[in-house]
Protein backbone atom coordinates (compact mmCIF):
# COMPACT_ATOMS: atom_id res chain seq x y z
CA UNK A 1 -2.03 130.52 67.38
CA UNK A 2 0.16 132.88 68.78
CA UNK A 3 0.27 131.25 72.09
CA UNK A 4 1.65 128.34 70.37
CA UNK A 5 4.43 130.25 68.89
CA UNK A 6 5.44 131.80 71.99
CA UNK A 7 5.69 128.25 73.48
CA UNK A 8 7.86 126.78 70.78
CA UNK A 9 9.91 129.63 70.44
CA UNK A 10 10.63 129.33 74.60
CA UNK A 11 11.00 125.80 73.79
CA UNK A 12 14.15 126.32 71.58
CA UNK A 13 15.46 128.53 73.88
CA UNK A 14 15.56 126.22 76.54
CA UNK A 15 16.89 123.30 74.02
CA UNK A 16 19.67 125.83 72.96
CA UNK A 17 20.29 126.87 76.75
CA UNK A 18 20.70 122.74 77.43
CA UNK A 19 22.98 122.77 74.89
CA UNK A 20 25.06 125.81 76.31
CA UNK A 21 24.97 123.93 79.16
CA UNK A 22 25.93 120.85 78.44
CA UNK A 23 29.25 122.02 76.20
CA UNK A 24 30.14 123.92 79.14
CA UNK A 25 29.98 120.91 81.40
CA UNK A 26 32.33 118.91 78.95
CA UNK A 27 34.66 121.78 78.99
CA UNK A 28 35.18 122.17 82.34
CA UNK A 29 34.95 118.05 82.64
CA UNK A 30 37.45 117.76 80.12
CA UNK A 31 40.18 120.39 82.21
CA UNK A 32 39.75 118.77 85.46
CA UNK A 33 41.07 115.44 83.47
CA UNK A 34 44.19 117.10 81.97
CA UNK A 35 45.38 118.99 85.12
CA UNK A 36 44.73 115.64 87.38
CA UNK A 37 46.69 113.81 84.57
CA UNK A 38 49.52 116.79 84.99
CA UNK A 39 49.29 116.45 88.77
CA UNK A 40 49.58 112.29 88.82
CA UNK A 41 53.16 111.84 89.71
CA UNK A 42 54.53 109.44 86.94
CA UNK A 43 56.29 105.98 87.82
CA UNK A 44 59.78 107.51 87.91
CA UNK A 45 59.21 109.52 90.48
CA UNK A 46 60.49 107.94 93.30
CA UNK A 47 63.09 106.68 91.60
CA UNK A 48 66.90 107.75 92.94
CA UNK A 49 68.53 109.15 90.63
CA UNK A 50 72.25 108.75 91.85
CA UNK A 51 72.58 104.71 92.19
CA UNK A 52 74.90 103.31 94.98
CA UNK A 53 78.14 101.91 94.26
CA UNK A 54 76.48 98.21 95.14
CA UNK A 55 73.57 98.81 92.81
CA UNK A 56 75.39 100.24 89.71
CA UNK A 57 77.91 97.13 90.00
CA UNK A 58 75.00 94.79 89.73
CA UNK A 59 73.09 96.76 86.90
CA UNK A 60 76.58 96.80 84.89
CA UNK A 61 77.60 93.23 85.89
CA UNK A 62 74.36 91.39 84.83
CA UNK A 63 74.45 87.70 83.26
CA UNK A 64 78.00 85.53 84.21
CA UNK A 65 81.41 87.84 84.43
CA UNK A 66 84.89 86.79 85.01
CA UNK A 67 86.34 87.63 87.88
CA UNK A 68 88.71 89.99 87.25
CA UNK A 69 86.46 91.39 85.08
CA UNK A 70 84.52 92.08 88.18
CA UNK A 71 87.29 93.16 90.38
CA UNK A 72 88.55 95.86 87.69
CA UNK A 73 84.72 97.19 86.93
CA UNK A 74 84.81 97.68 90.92
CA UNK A 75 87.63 99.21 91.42
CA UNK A 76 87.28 101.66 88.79
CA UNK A 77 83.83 102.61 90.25
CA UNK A 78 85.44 103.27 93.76
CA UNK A 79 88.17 105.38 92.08
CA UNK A 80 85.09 107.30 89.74
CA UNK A 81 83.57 107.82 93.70
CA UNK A 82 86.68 108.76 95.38
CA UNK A 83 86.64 111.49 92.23
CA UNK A 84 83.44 112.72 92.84
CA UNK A 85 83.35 112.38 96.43
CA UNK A 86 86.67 114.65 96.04
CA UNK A 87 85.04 117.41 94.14
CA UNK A 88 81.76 117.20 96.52
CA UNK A 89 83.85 118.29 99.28
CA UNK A 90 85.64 121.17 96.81
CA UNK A 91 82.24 122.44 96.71
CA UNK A 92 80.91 122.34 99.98
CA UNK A 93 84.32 124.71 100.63
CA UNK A 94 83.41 127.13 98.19
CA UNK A 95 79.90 127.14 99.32
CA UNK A 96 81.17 127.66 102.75
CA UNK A 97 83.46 130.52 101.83
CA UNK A 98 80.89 132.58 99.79
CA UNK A 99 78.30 132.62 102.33
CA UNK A 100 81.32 133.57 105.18
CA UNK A 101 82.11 136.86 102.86
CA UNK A 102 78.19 137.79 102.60
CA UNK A 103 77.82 137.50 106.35
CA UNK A 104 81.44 139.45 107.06
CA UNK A 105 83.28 142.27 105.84
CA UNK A 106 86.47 141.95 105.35
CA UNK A 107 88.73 144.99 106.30
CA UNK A 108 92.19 145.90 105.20
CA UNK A 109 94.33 147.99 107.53
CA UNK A 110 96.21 150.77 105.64
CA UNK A 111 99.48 152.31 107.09
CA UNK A 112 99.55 156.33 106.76
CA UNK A 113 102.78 158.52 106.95
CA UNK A 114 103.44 160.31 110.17
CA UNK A 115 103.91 163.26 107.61
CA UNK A 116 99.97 163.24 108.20
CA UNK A 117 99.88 163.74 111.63
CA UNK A 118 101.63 166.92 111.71
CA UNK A 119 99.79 169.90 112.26
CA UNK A 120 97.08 169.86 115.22
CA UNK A 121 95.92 173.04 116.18
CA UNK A 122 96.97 175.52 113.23
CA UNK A 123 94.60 173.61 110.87
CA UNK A 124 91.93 175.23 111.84
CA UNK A 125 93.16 178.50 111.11
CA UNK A 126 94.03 177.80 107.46
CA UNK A 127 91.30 178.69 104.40
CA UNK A 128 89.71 176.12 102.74
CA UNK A 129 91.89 175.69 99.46
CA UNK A 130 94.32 174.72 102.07
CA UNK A 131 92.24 172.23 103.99
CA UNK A 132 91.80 171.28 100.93
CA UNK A 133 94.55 170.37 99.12
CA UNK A 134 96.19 168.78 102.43
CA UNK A 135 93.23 166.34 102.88
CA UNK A 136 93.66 165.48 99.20
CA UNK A 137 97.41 164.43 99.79
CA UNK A 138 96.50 162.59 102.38
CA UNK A 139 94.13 160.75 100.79
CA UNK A 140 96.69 159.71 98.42
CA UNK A 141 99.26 158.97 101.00
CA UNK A 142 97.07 155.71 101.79
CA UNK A 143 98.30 152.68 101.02
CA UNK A 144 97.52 148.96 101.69
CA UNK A 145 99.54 147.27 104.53
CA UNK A 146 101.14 144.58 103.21
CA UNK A 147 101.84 143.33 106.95
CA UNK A 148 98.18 142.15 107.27
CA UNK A 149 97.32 138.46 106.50
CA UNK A 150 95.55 137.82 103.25
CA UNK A 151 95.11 134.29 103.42
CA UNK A 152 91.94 133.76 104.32
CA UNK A 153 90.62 135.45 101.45
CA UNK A 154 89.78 133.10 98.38
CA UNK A 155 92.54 132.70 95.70
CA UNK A 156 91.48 130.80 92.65
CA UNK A 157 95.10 129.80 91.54
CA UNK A 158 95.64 128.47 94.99
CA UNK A 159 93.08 126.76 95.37
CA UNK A 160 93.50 125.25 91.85
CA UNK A 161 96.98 124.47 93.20
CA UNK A 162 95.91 122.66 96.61
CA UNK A 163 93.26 121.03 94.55
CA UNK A 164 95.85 119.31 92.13
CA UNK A 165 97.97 118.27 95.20
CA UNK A 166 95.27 116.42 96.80
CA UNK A 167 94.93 114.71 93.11
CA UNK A 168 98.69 113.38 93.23
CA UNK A 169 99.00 112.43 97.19
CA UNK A 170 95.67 110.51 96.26
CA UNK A 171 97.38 109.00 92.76
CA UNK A 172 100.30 108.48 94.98
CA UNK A 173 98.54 106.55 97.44
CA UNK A 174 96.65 104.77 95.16
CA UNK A 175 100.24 103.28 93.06
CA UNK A 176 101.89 102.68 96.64
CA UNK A 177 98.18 100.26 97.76
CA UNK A 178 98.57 98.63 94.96
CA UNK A 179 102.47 97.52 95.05
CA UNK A 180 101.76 96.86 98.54
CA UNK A 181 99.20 94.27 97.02
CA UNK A 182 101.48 92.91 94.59
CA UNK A 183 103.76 91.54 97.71
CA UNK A 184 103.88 88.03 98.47
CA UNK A 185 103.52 86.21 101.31
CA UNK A 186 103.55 82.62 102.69
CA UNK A 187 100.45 81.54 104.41
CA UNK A 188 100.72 78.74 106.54
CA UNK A 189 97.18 76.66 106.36
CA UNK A 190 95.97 72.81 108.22
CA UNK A 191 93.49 71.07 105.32
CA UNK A 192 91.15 69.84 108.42
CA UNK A 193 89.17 66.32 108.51
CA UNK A 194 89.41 66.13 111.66
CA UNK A 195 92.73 65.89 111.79
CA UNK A 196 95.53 68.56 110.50
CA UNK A 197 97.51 68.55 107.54
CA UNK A 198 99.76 71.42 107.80
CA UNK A 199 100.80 72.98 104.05
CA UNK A 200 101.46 76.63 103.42
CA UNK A 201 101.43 78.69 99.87
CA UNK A 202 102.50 81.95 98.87
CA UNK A 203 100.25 83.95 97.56
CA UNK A 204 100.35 87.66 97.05
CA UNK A 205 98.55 90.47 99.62
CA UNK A 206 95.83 91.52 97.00
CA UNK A 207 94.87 87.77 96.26
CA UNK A 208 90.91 86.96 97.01
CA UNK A 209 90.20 84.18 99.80
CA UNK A 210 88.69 82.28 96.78
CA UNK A 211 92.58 82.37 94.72
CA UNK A 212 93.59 81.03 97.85
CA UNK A 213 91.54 78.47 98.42
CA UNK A 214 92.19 76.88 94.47
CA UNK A 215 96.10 76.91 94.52
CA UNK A 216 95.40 75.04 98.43
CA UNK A 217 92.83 72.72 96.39
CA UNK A 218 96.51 71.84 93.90
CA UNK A 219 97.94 70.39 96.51
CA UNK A 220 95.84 67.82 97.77
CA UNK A 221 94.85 65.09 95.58
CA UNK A 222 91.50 64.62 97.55
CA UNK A 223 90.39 68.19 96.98
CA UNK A 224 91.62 67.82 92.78
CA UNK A 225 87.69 66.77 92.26
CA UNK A 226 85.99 69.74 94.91
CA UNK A 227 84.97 73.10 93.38
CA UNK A 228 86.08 75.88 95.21
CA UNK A 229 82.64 76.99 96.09
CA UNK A 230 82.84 73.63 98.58
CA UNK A 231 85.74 74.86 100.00
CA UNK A 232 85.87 77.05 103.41
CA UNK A 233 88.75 78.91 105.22
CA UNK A 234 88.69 79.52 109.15
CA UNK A 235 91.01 81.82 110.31
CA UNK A 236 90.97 82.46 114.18
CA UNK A 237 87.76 80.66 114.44
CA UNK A 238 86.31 83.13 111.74
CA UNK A 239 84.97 82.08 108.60
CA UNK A 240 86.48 83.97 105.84
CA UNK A 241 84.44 84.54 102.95
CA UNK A 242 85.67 84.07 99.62
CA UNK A 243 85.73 87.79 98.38
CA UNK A 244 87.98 89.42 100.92
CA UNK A 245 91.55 89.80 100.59
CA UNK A 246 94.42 89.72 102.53
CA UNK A 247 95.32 93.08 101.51
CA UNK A 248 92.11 93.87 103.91
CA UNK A 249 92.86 92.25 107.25
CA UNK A 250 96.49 93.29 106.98
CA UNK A 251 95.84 97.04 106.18
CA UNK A 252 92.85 97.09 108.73
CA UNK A 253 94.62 95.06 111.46
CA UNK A 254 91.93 92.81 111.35
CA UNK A 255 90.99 90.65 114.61
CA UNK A 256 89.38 87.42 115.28
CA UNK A 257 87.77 85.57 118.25
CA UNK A 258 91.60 84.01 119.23
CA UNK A 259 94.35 85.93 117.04
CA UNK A 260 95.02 88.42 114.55
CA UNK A 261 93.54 88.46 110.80
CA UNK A 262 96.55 89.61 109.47
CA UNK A 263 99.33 87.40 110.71
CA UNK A 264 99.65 84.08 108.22
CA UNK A 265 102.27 82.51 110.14
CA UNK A 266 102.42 80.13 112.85
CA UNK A 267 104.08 81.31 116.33
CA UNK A 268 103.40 81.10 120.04
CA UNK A 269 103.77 83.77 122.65
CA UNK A 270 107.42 83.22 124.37
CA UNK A 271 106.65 86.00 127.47
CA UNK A 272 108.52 84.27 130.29
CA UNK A 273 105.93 86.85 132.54
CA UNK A 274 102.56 86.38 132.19
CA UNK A 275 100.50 90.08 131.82
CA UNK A 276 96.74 89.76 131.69
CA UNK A 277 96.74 93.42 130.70
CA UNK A 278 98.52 93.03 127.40
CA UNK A 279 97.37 90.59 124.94
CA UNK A 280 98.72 87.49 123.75
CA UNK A 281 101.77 87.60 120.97
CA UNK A 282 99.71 84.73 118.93
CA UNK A 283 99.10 83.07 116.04
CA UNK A 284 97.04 79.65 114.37
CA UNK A 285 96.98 78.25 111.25
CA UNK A 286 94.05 78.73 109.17
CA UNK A 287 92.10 75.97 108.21
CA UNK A 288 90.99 74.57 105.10
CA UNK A 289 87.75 72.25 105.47
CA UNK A 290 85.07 70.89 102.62
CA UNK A 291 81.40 72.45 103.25
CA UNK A 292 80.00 69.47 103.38
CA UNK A 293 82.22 68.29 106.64
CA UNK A 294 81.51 71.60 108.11
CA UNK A 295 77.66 70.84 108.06
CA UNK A 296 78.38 67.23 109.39
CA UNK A 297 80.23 68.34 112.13
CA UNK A 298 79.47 71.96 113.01
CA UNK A 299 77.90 70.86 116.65
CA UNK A 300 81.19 69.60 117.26
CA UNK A 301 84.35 71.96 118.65
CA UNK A 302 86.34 72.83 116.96
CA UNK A 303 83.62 73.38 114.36
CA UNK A 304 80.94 74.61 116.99
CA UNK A 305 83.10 77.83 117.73
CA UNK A 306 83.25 79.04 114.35
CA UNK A 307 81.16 81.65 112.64
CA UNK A 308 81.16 83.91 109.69
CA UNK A 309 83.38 86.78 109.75
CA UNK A 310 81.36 90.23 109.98
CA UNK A 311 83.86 93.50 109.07
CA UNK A 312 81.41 95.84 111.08
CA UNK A 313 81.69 93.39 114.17
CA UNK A 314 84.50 94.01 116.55
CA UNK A 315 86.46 91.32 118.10
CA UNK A 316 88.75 92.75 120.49
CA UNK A 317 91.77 94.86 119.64
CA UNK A 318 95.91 93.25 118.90
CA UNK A 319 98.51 94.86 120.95
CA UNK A 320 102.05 93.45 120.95
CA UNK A 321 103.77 93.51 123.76
């Protein structure tokens, strides 16, 4: 009988040790769960945090927007960057300018009376109250040297003032862009079906290729019923897309394959000597053609030289003679 006790009361033991056990395991079990869930790096991430320009355009444009809708929500973004970009390089200065004082010392030179330079060799003989007292006066006979050149140390007013100069030149430049874009010009333009028809318009410098193309469209009864969108410019054997503007080949002295971007007349070069060192004094009518010639006919010149007009590409530089 009191075998069987022992055994049942080493039974529970065990049964309560299991038990132990067991609650332990789903402890521990349980914290390797919540620290791997900590650890898992969540869906966000990766994700930038500071959009581009091209991206934040397209999140804020969604859907269909007007054009100069568009243009404006643009052109406010590249001013907000130009802002930013502005006070990026502010700080880099300021960063640059701490970490210069840690590293140096700066010194000031300080000017001293020639009163102090008086007495060599009968110094030594005097007591020390003396000694004293004179190196006490000449301690306050220092002064700062107002010869020495301060201006590399920082300044917060005038840096606050250089700061708000930058602001107006760039507000300046800004006002004199944009009544620079506000200028008209005539463009001279062939509507090409294989044959010219030789028109011109005036349109202002910040006009689009596509405004262009739809006052061009007015005066041609045959291009009343095609949408813009069907319509195609070729300037210099470039294909102009509709988005750019004038305002950019003429500030960027823009080239093509055979002339400049930026002249919209029509002239020939008049050299009486020939110079095969300087470059031609040139220019072509653009030409105005429907897509749907263009991919009939682009395996045939003219329309087998042309190709679409890449900003990052360079076509030769325009000198004038």
């Amino acid at each position: 009988m009191a075998t069987n006790n022992a055994e049942g009361r080493r039974e529970d033991a065990f049964i309560k040790q299991r038990a132990q056990n067991r609650e332990e395991y789903e402890r521990q079990k349980q914290t390797l769960i919540n620290e791997t869930e900590k650890s898992r790096p969540s869906a966000n991430k990766f994700v930038g945090q500071n959009d581009s320009m091209e991206e934040t355009l397209k999140n804020q444009t969604i859907g269909l927007v007007r054009l100069e809708d568009f243009q404006q929500r643009r052109k406010e973004l590249e001013e907000a960057k130009a802002r930013e970009a502005a006070r990026t390089n502010e700080l880099k200065d300021e960063t640059k300018r701490v970490k210069k004082r840690k590293k140096t010392k700066a010194t000031l030179s300080f000017a001293m009376d020639d009163e102090g330079d008086v007495e060599g060799d009968t110094s030594s003989r005097q007591t020390p109250e003396v000694e004293k007292g004179e190196q006490a006066s000449k301690r306050a006979k220092f002064r700062k040297n107002p010869n020495v050149d301060t201006s590399f140390l920082p300044d917060r007013e005038r840096e606050e003032a250089e700061r708000k100069e930058r602001e107006r030149l760039r507000q300046e430049w800004i006002r004199r862009q944009e009544e620079l874009k506000q200028e008209e010009i005539e463009i001279t333009y062939s509507y090409w079906d294989g044959s010219g028809h030789r028109k011109s318009v005036v349109c202002k410098k910040g006009d689009t290729i596509s405004a262009f193309l739809e006052k061009c469209r007015q005066q041609f009864p045959e291009l009343r019923g095609v949408s813009v969108d069907n319509l195609m410019y070729i300037k210099e054997d470039l294909i102009i897309p509709h988005h750019h503007t004038f305002y950019d080949f003429i500030i960027n002295k823009a080239r093509g394959k055979s002339g400049p971007l930026f002249n919209f007349d029509v002239h020939d070069d008049i050299r009486l000597l020939a110079d095969a060192t300087k470059e031609k004094d040139e220019s072509h009518a653009g030409k105005v053609v429907e897509r749907s010639w263009y991919q009939r006919f682009k395996h045939i010149f003219p329309a087998s030289r042309w190709e679409i007009y890449d900003p990052e590409k360079d076509y030769g530089k325009y000198t004038i003679a």
